[in-house]
Protein backbone atom coordinates (compact mmCIF):
# COMPACT_ATOMS: atom_id res chain seq x y z
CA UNK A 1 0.00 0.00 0.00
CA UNK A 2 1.68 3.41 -0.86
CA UNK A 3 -0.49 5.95 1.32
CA UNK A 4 -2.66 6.48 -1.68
CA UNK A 5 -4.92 3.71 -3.21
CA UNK A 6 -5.67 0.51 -1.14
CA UNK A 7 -4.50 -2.85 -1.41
CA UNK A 8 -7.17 -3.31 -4.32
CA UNK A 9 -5.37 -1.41 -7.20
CA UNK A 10 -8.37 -1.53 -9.59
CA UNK A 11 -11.19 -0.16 -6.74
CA UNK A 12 -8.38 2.04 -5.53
CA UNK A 13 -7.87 3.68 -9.36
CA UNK A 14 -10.96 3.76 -9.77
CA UNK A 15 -11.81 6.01 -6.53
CA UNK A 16 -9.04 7.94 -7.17
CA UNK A 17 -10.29 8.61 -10.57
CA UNK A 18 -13.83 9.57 -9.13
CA UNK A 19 -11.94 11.87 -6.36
CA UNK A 20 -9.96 13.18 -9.31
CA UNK A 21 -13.07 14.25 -11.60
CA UNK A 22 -15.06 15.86 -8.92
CA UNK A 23 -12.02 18.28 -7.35
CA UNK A 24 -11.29 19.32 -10.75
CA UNK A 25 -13.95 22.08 -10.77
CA UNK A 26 -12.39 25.08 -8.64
CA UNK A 27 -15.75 25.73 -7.55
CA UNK A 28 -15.76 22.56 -5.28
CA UNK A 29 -12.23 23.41 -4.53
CA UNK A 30 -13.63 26.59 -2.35
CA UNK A 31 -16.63 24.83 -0.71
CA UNK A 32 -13.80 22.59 0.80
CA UNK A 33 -11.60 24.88 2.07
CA UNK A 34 -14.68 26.39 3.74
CA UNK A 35 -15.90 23.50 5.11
CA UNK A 36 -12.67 22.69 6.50
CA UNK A 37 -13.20 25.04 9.26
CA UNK A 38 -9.41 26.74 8.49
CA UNK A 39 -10.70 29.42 7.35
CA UNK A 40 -11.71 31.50 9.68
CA UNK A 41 -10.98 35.24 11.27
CA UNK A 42 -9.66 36.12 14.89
CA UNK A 43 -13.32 37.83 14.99
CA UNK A 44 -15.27 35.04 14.13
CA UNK A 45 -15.57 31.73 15.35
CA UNK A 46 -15.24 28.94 13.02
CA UNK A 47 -17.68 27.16 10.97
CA UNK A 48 -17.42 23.76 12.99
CA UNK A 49 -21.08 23.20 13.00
CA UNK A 50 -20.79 23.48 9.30
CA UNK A 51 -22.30 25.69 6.86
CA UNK A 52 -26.16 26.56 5.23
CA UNK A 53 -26.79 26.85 1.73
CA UNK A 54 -27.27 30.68 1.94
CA UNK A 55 -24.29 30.82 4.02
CA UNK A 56 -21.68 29.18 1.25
CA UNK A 57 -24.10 31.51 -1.09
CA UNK A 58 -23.15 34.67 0.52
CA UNK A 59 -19.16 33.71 0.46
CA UNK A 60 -19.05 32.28 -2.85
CA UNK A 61 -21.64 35.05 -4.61
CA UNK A 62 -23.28 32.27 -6.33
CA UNK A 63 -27.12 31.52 -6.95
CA UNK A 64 -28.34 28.72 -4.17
CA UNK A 65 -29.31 26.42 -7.37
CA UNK A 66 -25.71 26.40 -8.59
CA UNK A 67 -24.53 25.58 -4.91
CA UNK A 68 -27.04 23.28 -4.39
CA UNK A 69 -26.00 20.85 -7.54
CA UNK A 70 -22.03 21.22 -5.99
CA UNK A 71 -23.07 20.00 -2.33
CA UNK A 72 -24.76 17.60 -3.77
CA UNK A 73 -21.78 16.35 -5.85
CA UNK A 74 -19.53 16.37 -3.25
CA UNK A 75 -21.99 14.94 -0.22
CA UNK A 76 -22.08 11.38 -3.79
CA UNK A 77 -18.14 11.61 -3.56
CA UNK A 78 -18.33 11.35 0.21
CA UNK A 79 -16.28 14.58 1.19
CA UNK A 80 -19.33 16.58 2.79
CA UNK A 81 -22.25 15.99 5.00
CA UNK A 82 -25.24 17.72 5.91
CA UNK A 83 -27.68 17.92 9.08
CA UNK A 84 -30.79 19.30 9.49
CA UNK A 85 -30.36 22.18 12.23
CA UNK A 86 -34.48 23.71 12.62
CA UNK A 87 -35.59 24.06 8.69
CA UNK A 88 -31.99 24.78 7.93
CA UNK A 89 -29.67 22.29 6.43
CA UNK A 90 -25.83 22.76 7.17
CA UNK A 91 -22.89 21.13 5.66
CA UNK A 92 -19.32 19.96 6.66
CA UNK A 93 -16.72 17.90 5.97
CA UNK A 94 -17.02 14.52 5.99
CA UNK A 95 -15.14 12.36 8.42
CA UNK A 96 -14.35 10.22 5.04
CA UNK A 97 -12.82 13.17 3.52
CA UNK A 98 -9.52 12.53 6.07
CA UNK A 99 -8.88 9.15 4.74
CA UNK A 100 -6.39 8.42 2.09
CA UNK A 101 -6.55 9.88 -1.11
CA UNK A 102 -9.09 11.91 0.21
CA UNK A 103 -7.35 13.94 2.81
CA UNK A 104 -3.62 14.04 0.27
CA UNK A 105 -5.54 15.17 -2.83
CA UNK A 106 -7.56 17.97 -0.05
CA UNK A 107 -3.71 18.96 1.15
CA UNK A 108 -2.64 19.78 -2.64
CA UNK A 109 -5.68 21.90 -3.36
CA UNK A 110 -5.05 24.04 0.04
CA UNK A 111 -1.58 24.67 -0.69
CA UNK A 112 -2.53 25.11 -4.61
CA UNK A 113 -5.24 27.82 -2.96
CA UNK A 114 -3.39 29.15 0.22
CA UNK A 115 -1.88 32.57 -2.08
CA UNK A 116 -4.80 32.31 -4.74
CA UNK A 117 -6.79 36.18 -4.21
CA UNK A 118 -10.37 34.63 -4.64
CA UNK A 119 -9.44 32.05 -1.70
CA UNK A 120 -8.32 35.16 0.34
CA UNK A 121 -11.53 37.06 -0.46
CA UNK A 122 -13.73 33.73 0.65
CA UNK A 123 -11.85 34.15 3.82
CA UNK A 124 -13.04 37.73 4.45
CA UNK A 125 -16.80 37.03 3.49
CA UNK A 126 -16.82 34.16 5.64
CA UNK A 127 -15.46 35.55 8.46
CA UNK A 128 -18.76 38.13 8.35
CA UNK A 129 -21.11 35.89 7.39
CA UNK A 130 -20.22 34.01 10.99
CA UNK A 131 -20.17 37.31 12.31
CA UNK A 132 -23.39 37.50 11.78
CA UNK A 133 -24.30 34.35 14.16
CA UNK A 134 -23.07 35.73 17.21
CA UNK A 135 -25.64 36.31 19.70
CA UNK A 136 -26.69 40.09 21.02
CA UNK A 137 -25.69 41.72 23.65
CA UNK A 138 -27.39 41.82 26.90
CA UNK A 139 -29.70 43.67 28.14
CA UNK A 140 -28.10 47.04 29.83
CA UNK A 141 -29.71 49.70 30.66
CA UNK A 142 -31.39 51.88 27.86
CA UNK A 143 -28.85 51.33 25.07
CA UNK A 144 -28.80 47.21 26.03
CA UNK A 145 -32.71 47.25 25.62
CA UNK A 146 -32.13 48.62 22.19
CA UNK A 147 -29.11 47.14 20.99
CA UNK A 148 -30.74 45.32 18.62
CA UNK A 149 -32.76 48.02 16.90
CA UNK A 150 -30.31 50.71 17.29
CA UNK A 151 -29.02 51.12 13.46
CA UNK A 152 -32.69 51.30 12.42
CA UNK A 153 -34.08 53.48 15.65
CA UNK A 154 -31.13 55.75 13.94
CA UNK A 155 -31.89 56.18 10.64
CA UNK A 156 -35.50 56.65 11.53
CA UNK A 157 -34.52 59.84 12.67
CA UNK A 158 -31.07 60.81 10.77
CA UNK A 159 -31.24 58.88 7.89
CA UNK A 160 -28.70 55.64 7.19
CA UNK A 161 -25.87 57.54 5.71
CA UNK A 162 -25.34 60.97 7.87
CA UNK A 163 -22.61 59.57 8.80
CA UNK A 164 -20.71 58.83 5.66
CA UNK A 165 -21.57 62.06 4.34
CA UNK A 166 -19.81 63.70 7.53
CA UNK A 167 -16.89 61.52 6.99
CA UNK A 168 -16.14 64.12 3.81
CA UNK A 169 -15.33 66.70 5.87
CA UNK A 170 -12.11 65.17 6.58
CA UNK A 171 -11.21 66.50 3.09
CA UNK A 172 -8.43 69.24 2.02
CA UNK A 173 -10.56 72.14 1.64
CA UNK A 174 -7.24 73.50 -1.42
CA UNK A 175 -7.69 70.33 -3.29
CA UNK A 176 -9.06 70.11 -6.79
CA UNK A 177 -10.32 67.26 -7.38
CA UNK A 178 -11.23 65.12 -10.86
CA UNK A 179 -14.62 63.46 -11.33
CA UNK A 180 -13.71 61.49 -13.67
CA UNK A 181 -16.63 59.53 -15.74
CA UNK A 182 -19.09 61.38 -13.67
CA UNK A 183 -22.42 60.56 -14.96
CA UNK A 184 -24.74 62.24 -13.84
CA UNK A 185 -22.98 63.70 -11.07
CA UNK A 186 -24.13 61.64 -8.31
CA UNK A 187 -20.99 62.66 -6.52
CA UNK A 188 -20.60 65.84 -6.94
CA UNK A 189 -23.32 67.56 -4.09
CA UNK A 190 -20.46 64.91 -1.90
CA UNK A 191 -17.80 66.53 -3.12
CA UNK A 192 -18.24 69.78 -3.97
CA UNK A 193 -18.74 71.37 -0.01
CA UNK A 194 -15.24 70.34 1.02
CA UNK A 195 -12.89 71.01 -1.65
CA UNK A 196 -11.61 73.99 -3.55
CA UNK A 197 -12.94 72.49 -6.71
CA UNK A 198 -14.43 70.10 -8.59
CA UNK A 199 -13.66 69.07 -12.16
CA UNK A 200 -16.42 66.65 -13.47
CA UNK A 201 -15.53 64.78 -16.92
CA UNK A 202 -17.28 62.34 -18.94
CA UNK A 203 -17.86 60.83 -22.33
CA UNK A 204 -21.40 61.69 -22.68
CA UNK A 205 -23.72 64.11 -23.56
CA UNK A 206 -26.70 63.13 -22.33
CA UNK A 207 -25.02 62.55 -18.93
CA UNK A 208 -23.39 65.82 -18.59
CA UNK A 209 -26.78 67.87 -19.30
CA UNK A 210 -28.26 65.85 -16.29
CA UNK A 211 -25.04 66.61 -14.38
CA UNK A 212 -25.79 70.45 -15.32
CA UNK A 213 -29.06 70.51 -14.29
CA UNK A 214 -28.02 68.87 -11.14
CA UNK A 215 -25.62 71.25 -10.84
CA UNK A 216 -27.75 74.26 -11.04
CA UNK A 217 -30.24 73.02 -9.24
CA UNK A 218 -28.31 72.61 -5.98
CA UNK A 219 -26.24 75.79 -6.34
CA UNK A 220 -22.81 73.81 -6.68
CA UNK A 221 -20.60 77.20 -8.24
CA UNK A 222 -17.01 75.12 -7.68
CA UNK A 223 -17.86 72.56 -9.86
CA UNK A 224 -16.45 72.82 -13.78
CA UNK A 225 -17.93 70.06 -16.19
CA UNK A 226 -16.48 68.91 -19.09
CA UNK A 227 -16.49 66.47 -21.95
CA UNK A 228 -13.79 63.79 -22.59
CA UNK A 229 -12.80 60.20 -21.90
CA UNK A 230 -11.07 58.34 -19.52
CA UNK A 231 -8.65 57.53 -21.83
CA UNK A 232 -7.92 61.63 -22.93
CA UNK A 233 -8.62 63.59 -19.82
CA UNK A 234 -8.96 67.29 -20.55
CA UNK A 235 -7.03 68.45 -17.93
CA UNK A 236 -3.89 69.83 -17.55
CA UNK A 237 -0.34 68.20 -16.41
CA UNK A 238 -0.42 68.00 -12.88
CA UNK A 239 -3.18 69.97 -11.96
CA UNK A 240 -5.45 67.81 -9.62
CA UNK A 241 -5.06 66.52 -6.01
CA UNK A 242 -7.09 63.90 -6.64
CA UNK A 243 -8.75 61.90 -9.29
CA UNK A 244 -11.50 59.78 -8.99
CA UNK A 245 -13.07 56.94 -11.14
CA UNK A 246 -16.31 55.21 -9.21
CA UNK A 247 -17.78 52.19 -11.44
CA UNK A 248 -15.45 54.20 -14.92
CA UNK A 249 -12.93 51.43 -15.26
CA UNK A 250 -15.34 48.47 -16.28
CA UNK A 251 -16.56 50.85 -19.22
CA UNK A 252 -13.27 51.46 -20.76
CA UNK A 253 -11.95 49.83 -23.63
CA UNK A 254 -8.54 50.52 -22.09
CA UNK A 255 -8.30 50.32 -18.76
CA UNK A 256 -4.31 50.78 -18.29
CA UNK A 257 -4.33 54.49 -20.68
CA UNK A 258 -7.20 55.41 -18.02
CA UNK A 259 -4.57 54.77 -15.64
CA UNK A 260 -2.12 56.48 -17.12
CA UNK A 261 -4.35 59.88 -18.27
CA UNK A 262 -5.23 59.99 -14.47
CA UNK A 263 -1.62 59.88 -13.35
CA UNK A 264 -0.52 62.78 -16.22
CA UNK A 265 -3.28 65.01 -14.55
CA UNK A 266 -1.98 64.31 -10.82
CA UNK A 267 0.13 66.27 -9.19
CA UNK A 268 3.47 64.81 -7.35
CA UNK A 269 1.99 62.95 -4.44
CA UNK A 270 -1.76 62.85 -5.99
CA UNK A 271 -4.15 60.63 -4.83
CA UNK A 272 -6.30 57.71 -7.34
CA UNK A 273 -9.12 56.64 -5.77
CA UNK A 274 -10.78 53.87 -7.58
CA UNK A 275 -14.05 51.97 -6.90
CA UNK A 276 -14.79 49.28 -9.27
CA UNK A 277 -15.91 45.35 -9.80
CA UNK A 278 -14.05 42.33 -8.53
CA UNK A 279 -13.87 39.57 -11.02
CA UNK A 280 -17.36 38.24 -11.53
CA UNK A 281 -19.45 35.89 -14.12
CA UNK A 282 -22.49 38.04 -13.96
CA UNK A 283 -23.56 37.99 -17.57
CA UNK A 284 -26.43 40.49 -17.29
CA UNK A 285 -24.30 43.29 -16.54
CA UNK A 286 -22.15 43.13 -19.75
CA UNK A 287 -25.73 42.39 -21.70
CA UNK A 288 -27.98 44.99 -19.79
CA UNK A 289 -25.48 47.88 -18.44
CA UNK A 290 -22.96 47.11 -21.45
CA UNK A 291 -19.99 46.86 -19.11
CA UNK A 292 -16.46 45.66 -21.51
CA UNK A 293 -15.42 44.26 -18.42
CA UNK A 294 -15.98 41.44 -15.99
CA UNK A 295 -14.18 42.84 -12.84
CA UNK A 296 -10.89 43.36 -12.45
CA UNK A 297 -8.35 41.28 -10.53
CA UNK A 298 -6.21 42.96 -7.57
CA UNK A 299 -2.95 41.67 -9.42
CA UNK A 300 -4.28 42.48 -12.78
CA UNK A 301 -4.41 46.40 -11.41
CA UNK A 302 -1.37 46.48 -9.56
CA UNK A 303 0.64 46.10 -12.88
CA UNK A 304 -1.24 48.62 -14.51
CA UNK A 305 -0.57 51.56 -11.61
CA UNK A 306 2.92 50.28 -11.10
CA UNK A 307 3.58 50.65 -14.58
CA UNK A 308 2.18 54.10 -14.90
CA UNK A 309 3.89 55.40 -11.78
CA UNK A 310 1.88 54.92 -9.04
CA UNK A 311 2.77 53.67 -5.33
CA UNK A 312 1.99 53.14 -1.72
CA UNK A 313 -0.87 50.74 -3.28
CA UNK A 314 -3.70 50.13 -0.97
CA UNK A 315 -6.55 47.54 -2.13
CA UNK A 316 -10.03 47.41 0.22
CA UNK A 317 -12.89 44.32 -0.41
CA UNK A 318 -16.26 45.89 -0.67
CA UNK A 319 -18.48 42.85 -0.04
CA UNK A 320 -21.93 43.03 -1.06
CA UNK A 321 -25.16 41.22 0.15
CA UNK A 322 -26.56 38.85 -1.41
CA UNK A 323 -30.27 39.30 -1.55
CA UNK A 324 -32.23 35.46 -1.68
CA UNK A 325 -33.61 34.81 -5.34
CA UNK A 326 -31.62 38.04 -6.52
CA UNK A 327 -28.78 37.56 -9.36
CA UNK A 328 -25.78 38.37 -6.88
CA UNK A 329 -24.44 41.43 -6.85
CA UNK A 330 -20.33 41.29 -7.78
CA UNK A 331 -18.17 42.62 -5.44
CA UNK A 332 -16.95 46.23 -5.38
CA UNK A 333 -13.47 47.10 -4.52
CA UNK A 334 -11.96 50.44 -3.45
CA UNK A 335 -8.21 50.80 -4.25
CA UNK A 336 -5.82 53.98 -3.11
CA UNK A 337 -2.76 54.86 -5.22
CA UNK A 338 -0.05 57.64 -4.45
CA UNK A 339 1.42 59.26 -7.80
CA UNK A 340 4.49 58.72 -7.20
């Protein structure tokens, strides 16, 4: 026996064959390492009681169907189990799964996985979807009686993003900044109170008359709109503290002269913001919102700003929740970038 098939060499083959077809889909690869229970956060306890359908859902940002048909697959092979915990069903590894060819094949995919940036991001969704078990507080006094109603008891009365909007006045109040792709200016009424200027750009027409109006409407005399593409900024050499593309890059047809028009228009120690897609297979955005891009990998982008001149690159997950018989929403990133 040689640690891998058993002393029948023709039912041993033919397992390994079976083990073989069913870890070859990377998709079962990641429910694994889930259910493994390594994955976990120094916030959140781990999964040892296994996982729900919706739970894997919400990590994985696939539909319930497609997860479905993989548990299933892999509870056949004998790697997962389920139990029924109240009308919930949740799944873990199988005690089966640590014998053999089972548990040496499960060791190659975790080291194959352990530097892989989708594995990484599983890690950080899972470790808020647990989160998300642990239990209230208890009761203390007014604020422990309302605890668990607080965030809505607040934005009864101040609305559910007072907050963010204050966080803006931690702006420069010299900086100029570059709106670029704005739309129809959805950021600009943000903006506009807390710098010295704002220079709104897109491609458009049609967007820029709406940004106008929006514009005039709310009084916003700092802010100068213009037409042009991310790819041939009208702006001057170095003449913005910051430049800004929310949701731009996916609509590009060249994502890395985007790059480098921002980084022409920066000054010497300029600040990129970008907010943008994580890779994703979510068809009806290409066919409905006509997007040229499917996401964009964190590796994938750091070439591009390195090779334009960028540094001190900072890369932030912006999970999104899954709503139940929704398409899935892709994930949103926000990246920082220094002009170096």
């Amino acid at each position: 026996m040689n640690g891998l098939l058993p002393d029948n060499p023709a039912r041993g083959a033919e397992r390994l064959i079976d083990l073989l077809r069913t870890l070859a889909d990377p998709i079962r690869l990641r429910i694994i390492r889930l259910l493994e229970g390594r994955v976990q956060s120094a916030h959140a306890p781990a999964p040892s009681d296994g996982l729900s359908v919706g739970e894997l859902a919400d990590v994985l940002k696939l539909p319930q169907s497609t997860l479905s048909r993989h548990l299933k697959t892999l509870t056949d092979a004998g790697l997962a189990e389920a139990r029924r915990d109240g009308t919930s069903m949740l799944y873990r590894l199988a005690s089966a799964a640590n014998i053999d060819a089972s548990r040496q094949l499960r060791d190659l995919a975790r080291a194959h996985l352990e530097h892989d940036p989708q594995a990484k991001t599983d890690a950080h969704r899972l470790a808020a979807v647990l989160r998300r078990r642990e239990p209230a507080p208890a009761a203390d006094g007014f604020f422990g009686k309302h605890a668990p109603e607080w965030d809505a008891l607040r934005a009864k009365w101040f609305g559910d993003r007072f907050h963010l909007e204050a966080l803006l006045a931690l702006l420069d109040p010299r900086w100029v900044v570059a709106d670029i792709g704005a739309g129809t200016g959805a950021m600009l009424p943000l903006l506009a109170p807390h710098v010295q200027q704002v220079i709104a750009i897109d491609n458009s027409p049609a967007m820029l008359r709406a940004a106008k109006a929006r514009v005039k409407q709310l009084g916003l005399s700092n802010v100068d709109i213009r037409l042009g593409a991310a790819e041939g900024v009208p702006v001057d050499d170095h003449a913005v503290d910051v430049a800004l593309l929310a949701l731009v890059l996916v609509y590009t047809a060249d994502p890395a002269a985007a790059l480098r028009e921002a980084r022409r228009i920066l000054k010497p120690g300029g600040t990129l913001l970008l907010i943008d897609l994580q890779p994703h297979t979510v068809e009806i955005l290409r066919e409905k919102l006509h997007h040229r891009w499917m996401g964009f990998e964190q590796t994938e982008l750091t070439g591009w700003l390195l090779a334009a001149g960028y540094e001190h690159i900072r890369w932030h997950s912006l999970p999104t929740r899954h709503m139940p018989n929704t398409t899935p929403a892709p994930d949103l990133f926000a990246l920082r970038a220094t002009a170096g």
